[in-house]
Protein backbone atom coordinates (compact mmCIF):
# COMPACT_ATOMS: atom_id res chain seq x y z
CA UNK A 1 13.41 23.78 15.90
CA UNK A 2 10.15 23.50 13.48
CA UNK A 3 10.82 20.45 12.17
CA UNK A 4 11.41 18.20 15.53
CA UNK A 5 7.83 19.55 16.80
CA UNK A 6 6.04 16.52 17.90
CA UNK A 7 2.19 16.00 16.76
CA UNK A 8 0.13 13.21 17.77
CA UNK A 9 -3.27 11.20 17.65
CA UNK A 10 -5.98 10.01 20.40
CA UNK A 11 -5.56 6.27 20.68
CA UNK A 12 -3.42 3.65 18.34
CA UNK A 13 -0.94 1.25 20.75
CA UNK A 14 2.77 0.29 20.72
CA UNK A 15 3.54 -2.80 19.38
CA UNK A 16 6.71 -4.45 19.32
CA UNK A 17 8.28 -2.90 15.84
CA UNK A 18 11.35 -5.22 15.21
CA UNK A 19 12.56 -2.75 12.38
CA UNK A 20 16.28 -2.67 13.31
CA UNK A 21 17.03 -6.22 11.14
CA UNK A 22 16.33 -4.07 8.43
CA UNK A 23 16.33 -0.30 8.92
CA UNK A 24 20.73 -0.20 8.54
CA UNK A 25 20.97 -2.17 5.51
CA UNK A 26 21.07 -0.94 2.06
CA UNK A 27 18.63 -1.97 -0.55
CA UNK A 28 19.39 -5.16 -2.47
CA UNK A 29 18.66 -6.13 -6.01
CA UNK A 30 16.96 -9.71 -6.22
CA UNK A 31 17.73 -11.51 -9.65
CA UNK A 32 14.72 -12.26 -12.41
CA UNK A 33 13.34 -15.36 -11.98
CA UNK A 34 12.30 -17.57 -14.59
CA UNK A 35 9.02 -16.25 -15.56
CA UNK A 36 6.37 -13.61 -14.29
CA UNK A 37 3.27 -13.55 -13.00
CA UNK A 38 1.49 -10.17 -13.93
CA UNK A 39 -1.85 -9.71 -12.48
CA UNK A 40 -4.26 -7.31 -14.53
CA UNK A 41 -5.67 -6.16 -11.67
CA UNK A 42 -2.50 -5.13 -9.39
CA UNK A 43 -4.56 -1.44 -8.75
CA UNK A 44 -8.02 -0.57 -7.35
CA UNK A 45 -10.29 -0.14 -9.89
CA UNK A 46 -10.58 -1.20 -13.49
CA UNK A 47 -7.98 -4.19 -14.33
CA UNK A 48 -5.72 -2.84 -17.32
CA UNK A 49 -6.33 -4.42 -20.72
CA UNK A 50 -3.95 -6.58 -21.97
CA UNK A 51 -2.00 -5.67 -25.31
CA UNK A 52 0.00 -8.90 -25.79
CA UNK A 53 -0.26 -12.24 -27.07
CA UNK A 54 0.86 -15.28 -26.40
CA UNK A 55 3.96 -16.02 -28.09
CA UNK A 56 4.73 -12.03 -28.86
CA UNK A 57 8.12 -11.22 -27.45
CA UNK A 58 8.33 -8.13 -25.31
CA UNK A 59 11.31 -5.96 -24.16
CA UNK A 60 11.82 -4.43 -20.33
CA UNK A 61 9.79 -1.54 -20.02
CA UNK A 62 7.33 -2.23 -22.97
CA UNK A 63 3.75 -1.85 -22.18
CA UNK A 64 1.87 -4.75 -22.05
CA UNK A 65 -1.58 -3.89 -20.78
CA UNK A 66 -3.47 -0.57 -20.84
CA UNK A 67 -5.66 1.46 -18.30
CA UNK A 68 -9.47 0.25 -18.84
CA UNK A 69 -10.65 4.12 -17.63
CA UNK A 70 -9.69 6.75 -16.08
CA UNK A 71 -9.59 4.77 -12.39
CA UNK A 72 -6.69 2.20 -13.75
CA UNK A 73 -3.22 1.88 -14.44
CA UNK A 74 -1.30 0.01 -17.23
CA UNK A 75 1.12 -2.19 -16.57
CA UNK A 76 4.48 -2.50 -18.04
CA UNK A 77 7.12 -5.34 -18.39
CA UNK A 78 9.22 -6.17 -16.00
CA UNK A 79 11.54 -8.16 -17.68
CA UNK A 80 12.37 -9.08 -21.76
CA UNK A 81 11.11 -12.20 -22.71
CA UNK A 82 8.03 -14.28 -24.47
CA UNK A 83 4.47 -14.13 -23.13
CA UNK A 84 3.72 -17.55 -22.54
CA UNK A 85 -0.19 -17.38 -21.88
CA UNK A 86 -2.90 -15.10 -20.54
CA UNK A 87 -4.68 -17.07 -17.73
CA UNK A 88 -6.11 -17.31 -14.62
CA UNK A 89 -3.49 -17.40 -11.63
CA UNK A 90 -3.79 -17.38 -7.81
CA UNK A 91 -3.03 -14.10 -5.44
CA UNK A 92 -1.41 -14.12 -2.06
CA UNK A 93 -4.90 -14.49 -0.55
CA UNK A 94 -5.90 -17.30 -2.64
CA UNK A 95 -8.30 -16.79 -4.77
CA UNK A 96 -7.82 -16.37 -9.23
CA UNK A 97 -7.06 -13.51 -11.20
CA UNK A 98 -6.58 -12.81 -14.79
CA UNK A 99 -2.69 -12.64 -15.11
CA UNK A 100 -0.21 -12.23 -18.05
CA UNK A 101 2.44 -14.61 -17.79
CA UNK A 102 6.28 -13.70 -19.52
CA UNK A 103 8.73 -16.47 -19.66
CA UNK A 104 12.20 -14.59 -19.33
CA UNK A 105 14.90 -14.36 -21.51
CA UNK A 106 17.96 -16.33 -20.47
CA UNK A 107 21.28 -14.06 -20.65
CA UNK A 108 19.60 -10.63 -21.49
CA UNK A 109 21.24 -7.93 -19.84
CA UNK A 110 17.70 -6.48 -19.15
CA UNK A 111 18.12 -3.44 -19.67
CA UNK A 112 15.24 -0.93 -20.00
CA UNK A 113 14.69 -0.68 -23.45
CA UNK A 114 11.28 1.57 -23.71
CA UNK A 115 10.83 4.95 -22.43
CA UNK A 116 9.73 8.34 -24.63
CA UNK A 117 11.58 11.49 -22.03
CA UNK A 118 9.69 13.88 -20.56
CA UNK A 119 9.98 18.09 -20.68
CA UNK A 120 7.70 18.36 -17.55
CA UNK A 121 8.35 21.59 -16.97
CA UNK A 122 6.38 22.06 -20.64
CA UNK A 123 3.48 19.65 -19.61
CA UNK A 124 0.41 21.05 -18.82
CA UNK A 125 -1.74 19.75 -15.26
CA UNK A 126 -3.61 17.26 -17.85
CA UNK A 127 -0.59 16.20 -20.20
CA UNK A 128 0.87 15.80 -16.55
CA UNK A 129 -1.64 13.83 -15.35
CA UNK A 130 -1.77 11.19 -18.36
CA UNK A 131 1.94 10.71 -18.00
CA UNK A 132 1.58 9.49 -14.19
CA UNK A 133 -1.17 7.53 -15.64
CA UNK A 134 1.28 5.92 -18.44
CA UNK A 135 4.11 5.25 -16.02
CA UNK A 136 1.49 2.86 -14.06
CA UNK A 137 2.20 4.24 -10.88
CA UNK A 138 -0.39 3.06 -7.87
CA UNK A 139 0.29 3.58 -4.41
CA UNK A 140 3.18 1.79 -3.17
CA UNK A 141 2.27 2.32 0.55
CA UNK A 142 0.13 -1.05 0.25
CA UNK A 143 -3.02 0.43 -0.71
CA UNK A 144 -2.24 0.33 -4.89
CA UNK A 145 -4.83 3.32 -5.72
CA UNK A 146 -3.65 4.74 -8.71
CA UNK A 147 -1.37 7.43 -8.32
CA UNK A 148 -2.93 9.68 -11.12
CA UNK A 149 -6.41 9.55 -10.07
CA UNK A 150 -5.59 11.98 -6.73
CA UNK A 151 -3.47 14.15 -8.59
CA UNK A 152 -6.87 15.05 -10.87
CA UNK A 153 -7.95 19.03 -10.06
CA UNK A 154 -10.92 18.96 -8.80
CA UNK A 155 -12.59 22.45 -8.89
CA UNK A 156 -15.30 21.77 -6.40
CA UNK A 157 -13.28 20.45 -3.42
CA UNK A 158 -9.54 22.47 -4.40
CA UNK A 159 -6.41 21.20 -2.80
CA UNK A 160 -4.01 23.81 -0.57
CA UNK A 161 -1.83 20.99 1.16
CA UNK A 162 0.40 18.22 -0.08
CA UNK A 163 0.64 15.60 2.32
CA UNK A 164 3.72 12.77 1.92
CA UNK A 165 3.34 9.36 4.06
CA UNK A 166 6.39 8.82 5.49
CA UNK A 167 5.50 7.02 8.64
CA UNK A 168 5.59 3.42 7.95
CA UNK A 169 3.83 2.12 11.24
CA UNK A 170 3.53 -1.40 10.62
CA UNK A 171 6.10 -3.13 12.35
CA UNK A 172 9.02 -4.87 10.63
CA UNK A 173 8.52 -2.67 7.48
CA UNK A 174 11.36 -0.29 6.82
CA UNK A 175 10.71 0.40 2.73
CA UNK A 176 10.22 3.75 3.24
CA UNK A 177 12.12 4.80 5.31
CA UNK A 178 15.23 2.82 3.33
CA UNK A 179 14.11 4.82 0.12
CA UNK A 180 13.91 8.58 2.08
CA UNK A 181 17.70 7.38 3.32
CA UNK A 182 18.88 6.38 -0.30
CA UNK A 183 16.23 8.19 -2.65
CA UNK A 184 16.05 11.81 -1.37
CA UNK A 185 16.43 13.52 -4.47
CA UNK A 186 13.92 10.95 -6.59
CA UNK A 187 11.44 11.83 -3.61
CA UNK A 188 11.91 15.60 -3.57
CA UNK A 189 11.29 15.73 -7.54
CA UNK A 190 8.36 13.65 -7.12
CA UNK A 191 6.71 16.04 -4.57
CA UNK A 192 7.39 18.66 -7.35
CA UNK A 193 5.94 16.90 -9.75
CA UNK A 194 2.88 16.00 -7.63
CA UNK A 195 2.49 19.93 -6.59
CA UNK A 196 2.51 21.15 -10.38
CA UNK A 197 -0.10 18.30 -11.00
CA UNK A 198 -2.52 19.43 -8.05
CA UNK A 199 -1.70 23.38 -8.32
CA UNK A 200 -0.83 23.41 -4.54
CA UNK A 201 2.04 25.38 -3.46
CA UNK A 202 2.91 23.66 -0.24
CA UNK A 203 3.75 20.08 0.65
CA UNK A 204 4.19 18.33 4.34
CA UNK A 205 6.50 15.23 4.60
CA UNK A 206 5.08 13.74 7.60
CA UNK A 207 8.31 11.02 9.74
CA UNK A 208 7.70 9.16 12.81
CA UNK A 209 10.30 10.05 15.01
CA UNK A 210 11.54 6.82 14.93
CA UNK A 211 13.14 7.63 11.80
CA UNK A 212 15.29 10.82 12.79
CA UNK A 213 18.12 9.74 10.20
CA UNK A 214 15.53 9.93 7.39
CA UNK A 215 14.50 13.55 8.58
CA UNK A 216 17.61 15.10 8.80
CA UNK A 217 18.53 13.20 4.69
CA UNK A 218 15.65 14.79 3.49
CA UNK A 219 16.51 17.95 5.38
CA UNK A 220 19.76 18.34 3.75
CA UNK A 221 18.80 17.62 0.33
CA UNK A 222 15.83 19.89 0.77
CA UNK A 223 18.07 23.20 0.43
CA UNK A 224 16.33 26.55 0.01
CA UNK A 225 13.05 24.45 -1.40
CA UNK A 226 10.72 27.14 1.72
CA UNK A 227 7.43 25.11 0.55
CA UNK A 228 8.85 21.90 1.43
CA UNK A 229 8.46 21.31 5.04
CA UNK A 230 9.30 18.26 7.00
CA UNK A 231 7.68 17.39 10.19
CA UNK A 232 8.28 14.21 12.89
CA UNK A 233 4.97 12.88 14.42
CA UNK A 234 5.05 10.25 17.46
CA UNK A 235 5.88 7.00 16.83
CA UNK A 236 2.39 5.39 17.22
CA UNK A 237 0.53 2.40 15.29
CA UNK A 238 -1.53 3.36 13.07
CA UNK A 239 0.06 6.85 12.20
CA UNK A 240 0.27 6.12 8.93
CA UNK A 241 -3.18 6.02 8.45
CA UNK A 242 -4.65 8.91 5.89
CA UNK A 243 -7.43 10.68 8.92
CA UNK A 244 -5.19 10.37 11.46
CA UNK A 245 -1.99 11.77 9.98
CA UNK A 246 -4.27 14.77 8.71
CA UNK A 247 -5.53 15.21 12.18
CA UNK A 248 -2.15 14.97 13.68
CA UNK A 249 -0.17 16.89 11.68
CA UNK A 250 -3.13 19.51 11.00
CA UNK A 251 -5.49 19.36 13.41
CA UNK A 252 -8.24 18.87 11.37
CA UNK A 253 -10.81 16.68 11.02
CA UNK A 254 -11.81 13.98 7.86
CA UNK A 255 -15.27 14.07 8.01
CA UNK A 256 -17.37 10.57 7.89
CA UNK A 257 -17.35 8.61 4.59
CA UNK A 258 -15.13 11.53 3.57
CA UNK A 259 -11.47 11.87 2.23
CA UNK A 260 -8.97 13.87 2.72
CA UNK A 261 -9.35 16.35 -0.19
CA UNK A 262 -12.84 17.14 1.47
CA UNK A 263 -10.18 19.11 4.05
CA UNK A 264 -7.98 20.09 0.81
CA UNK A 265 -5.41 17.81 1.82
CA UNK A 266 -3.55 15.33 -1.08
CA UNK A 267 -1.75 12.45 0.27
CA UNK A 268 1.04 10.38 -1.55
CA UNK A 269 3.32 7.66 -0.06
CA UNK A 270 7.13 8.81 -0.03
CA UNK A 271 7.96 5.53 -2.22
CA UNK A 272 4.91 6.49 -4.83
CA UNK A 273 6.84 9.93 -4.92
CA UNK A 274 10.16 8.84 -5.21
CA UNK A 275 9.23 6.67 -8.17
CA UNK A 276 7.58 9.48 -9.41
CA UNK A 277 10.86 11.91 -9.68
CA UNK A 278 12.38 8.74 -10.97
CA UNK A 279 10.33 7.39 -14.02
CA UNK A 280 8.51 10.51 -15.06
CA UNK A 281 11.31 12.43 -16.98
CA UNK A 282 12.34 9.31 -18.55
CA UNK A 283 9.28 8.51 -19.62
CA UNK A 284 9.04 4.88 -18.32
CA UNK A 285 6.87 2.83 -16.60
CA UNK A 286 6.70 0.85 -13.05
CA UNK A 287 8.59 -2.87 -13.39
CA UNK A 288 10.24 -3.26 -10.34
CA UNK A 289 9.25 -2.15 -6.34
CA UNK A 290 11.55 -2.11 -2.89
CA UNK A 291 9.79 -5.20 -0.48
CA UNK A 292 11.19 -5.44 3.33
CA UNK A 293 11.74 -9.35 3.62
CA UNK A 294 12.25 -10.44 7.13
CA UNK A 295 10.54 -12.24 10.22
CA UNK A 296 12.50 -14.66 12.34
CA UNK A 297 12.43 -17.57 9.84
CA UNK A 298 14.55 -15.59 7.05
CA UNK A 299 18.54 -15.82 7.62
CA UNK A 300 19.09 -12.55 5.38
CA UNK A 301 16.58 -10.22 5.97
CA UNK A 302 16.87 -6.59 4.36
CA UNK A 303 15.07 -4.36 1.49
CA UNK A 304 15.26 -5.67 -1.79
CA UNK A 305 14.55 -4.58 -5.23
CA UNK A 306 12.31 -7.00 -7.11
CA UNK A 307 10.63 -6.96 -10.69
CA UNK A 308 7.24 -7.03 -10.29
CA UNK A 309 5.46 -10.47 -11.07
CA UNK A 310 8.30 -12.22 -9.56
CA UNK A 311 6.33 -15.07 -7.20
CA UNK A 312 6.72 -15.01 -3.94
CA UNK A 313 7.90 -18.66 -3.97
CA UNK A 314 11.18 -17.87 -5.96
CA UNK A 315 11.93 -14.86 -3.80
CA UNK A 316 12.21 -17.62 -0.31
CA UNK A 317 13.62 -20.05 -2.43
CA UNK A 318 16.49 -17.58 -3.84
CA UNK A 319 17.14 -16.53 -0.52
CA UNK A 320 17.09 -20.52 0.75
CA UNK A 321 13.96 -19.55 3.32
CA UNK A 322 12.41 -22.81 4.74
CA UNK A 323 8.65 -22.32 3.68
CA UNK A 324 7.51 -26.67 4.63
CA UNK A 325 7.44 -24.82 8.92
CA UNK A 326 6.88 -21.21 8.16
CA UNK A 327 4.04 -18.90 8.34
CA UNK A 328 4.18 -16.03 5.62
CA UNK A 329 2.39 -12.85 5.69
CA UNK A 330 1.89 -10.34 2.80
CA UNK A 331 2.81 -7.09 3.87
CA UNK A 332 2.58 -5.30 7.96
CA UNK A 333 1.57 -7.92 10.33
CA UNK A 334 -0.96 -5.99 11.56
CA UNK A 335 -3.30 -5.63 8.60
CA UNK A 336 -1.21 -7.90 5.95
CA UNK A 337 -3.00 -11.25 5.20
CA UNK A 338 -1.66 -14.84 5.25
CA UNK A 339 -0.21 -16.04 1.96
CA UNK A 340 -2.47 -18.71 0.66
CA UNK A 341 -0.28 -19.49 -2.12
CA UNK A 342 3.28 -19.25 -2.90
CA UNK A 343 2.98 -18.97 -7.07
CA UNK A 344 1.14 -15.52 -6.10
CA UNK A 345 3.63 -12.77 -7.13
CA UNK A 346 5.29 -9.70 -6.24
CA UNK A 347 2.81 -6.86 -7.26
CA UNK A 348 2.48 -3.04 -6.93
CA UNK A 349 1.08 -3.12 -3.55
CA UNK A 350 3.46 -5.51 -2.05
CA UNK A 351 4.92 -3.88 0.83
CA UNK A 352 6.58 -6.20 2.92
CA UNK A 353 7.16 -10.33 3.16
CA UNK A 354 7.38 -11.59 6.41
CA UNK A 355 8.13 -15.37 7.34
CA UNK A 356 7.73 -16.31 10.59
CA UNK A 357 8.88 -19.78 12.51
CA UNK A 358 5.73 -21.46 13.54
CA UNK A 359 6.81 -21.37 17.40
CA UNK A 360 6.35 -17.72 16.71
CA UNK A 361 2.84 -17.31 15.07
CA UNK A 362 -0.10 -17.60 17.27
CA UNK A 363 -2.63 -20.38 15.94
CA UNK A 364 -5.68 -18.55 16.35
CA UNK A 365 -7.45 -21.97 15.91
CA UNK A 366 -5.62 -23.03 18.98
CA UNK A 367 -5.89 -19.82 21.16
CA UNK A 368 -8.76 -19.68 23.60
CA UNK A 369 -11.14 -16.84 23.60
CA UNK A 370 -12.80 -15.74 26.86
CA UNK A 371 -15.60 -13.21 27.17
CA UNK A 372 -15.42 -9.70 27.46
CA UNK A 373 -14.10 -8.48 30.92
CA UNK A 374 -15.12 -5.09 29.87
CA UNK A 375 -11.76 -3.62 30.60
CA UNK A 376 -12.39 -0.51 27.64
CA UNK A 377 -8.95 -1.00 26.46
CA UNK A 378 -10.38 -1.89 23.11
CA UNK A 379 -12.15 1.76 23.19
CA UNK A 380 -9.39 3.58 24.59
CA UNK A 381 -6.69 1.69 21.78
CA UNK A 382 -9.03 3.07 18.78
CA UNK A 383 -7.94 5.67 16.50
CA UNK A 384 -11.54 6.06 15.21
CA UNK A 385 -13.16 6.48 18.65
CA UNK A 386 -15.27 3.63 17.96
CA UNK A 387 -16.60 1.17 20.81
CA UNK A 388 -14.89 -2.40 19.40
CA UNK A 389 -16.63 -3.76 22.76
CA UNK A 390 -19.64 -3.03 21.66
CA UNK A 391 -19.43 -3.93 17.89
CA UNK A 392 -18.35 -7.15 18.94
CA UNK A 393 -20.87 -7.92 20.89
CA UNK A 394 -23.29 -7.09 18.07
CA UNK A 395 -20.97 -9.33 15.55
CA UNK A 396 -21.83 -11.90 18.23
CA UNK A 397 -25.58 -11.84 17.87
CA UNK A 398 -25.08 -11.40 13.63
CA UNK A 399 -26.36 -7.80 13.94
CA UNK A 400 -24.83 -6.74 11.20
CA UNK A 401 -26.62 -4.14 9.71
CA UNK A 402 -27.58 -2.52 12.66
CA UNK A 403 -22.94 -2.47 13.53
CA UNK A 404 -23.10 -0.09 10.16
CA UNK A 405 -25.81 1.78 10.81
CA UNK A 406 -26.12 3.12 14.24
CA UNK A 407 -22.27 2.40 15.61
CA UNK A 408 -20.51 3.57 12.33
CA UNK A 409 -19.00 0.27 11.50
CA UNK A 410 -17.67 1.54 7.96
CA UNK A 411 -15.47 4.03 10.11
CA UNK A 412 -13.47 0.98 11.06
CA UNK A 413 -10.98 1.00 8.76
CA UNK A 414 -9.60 -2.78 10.06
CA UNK A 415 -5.80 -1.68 11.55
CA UNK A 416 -6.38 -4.26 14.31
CA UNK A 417 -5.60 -2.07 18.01
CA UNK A 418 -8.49 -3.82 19.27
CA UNK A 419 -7.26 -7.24 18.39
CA UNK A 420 -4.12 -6.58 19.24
CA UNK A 421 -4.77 -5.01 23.01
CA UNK A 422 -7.70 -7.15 23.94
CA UNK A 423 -6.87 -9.74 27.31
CA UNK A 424 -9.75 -11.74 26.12
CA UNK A 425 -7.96 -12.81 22.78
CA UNK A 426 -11.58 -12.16 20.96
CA UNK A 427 -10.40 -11.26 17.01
CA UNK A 428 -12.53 -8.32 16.97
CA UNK A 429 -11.08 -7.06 13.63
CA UNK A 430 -12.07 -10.62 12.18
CA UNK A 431 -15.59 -9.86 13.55
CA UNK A 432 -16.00 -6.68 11.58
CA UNK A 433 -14.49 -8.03 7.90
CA UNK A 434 -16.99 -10.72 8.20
CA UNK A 435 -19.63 -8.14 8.81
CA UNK A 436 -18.58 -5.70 6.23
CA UNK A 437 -18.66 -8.58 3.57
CA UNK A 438 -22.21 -9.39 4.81
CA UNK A 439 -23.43 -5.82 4.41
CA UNK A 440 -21.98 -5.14 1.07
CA UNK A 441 -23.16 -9.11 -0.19
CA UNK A 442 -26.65 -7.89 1.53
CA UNK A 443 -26.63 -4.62 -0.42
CA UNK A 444 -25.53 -6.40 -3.56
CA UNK A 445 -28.39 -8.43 -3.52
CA UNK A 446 -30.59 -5.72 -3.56
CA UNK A 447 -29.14 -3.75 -5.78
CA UNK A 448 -29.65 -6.46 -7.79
CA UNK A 449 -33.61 -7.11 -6.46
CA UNK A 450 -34.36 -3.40 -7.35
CA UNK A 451 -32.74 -3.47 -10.96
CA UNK A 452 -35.10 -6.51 -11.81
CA UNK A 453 -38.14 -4.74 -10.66
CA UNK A 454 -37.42 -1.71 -12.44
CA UNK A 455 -36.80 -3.70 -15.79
CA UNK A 456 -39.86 -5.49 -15.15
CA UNK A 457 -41.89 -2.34 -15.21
């Protein structure tokens, strides 16, 4: 049959995946904490602009902050209460961002109180458009670009193909494939929704074939919907990846520093989507996302439904996790970072939350790094066909510029195979963050040298 044809990539590896804790369980609703943390900047690009006050009461649903441009999202409420402040507040890695904090109503019924329906089917592709925009959606696959912004026609580089992630390839993760299981219809309207926002007639759901139960759901839901197609690619880390899925369920190429529409190819996560079919006709906005919560240090893993700005801290706590000998990561373990502070909350782009015991979690600090034995399992492991070996040993000598110049170090897109396969234990991946952040402080600076000289002048 069509839809069990296997397609596949050059490279990637095969971690352990430890999804079946979670894969068989339903989704869960988590309570509402006391109060939320709402970052203004949950979305790449532009943070929204807040609306609110301290002291102004709000209701669920109610929009609080507003896109600052076309690249931005607003963000909505999660919860009725009283905004308590608008201050600075720490993120999962750490550092302060500009948050809107709600203190929430004891005993509400929190309902969703706010929401002007939709006729889609009278909307025009830019009426469309702005309502994706209002609803806040950003991708939910981790990434948190704003939904709206790829759906924009673009005359000069026209889209045939819609493309829907539904790979999930970082271990432990099972979001996705929870919401294709329980939210086939939401999904299948958002992919409609999505196709009479780009003007392309066909859309691909691409399924690791890990996740047969998910194919056949969406199979039987899809009916006599011809340009709908769903297709199973290998299970393979990092499949989930934008280039490679195009080049494994196309054959074609991304070109360098390129996207996907450069190949007319759109690509949408299948949880974006579903929330898509969901909150578009009713006219509401994003306040709550599906997080996989598991490792071997929680007692009740599973998928749960969680407002957004809930922190992270009252999630563990509500579901009695030990954080005083854990070690927490944000998201896949492969590419998620180490929490660097529980307050941080829940936001659009929060995927997964993974506690581990610490007899589980390699110390890097502690883990002893030998050279290079020159094996080439780093080369043969990466998707981009890149030559970690050799980047690494140019990291080593600080030769940065030279890593993004003449061995396409920007092609790197950090999934970690060459971490991850390496005998030598040498955090490649680590290597090349540091020297991407040295390149782009390097071409900040001048930037920066060349915009004085010019106003000089």
């Amino acid at each position: 049959m069509q839809w069990l044809q296997r397609f596949h990539f050059k490279g990637g590896i095969h971690p352990h995946y430890h999804k079946d804790r979670t894969s068989d369980l339903s989704i869960r609703r988590l309570p509402f904490p006391p109060r939320l943390i709402l970052p203004l900047d949950q979305h790449i690009g532009a943070p929204a602009l807040p609306l609110v006050r301290p002291g102004q009461e709000v209701l669920r649903g109610e929009k609080i902050a507003e896109a600052n441009g076309f690249v931005s999202a607003p963000i909505h409420a999660p919860a009725t209460g009283r905004v308590t402040s608008i201050e600075l507040k720490p993120t999962a890695r750490g550092s302060l961002t500009r948050s809107i904090v709600i203190e929430v109503s004891k005993g509400d019924p929190q309902e969703v109180r706010v929401g002007s329906p939709h006729d889609i089917d009278s909307m025009d592709h830019d009426e469309l458009v702005r309502a994706i925009q209002d609803s806040g959606l950003a991708g939910l696959g981790g990434a948190a670009f704003p939904s709206h912004v790829k759906l924009k026609k673009d005359d000069t580089r026209p889209a045939d193909l819609l493309l829907v992630n539904g790979c999930e390839c970082e271990p432990y993760l099972t979001t996705d494939h929870r919401v294709m299981l329980e939210q086939p219809e939401d999904l299948i309207q958002g992919i409609k929704y999505a196709l009479k926002a780009t003007g392309t007639r066909r859309a691909i759901i691409g399924i690791e074939d890990n996740k047969l139960d998910a194919v056949e759901t969406i199979r039987a839901h899809l009916h006599h919907e011809k340009f709908i197609e769903v297709r199973t690619v290998e299970t393979r880390y990092p499949q989930g990846a934008e280039k490679l899925l195009v080049k494994s369920l196309l054959g074609k190429e991304v070109p360098e520093g390129g996207l996907p529409i450069d190949v007319g190819v759109i690509i949408h996560n299948v949880g974006t989507l579903a929330q898509m079919g969901k909150l578009l006709p009713a006219g509401e906005g994003l306040i709550e996302r599906i997080v996989t919560i598991t490792g071997t240090g929680v007692e009740k893993p599973g998928n749960y439904k969680i407002p957004l700005g809930t922190p992270i801290g009252f999630v563990l706590d509500t579901l009695r996790i030990d954080t005083t000998r854990e070690s927490i990561i944000l998201g896949g373990p492969m590419m998620g970072p180490a929490m660097g502070s529980l307050e941080a909350p829940v936001t659009k782009g929060t995927s997964g939350i993974l506690v581990f015991h610490e007899r589980d979690f390699i110390d890097r600090e502690h883990v002893k790094v030998y050279p290079c034995i020159k094996c080439g399992r780093c080369v043969d492991a990466c998707p981009m066909r890149l030559n970690p070996a050799q980047l690494g040993w140019l990291a080593a000598k600080r030769e940065y510029p030279v890593m993004a110049e003449k061995h396409h170090l920007n092609n790197c897109f950090e999934c970690g195979c060459c971490s991850y396969i390496c005998p030598s234990h040498i955090p490649l991946v680590q290597y090349f963050r540091i020297a991407k952040a040295v390149n782009r402080e390097q071409a900040e600076k001048q930037r920066k040298l060349e915009a004085e000289a010019e106003s000089e002048q």
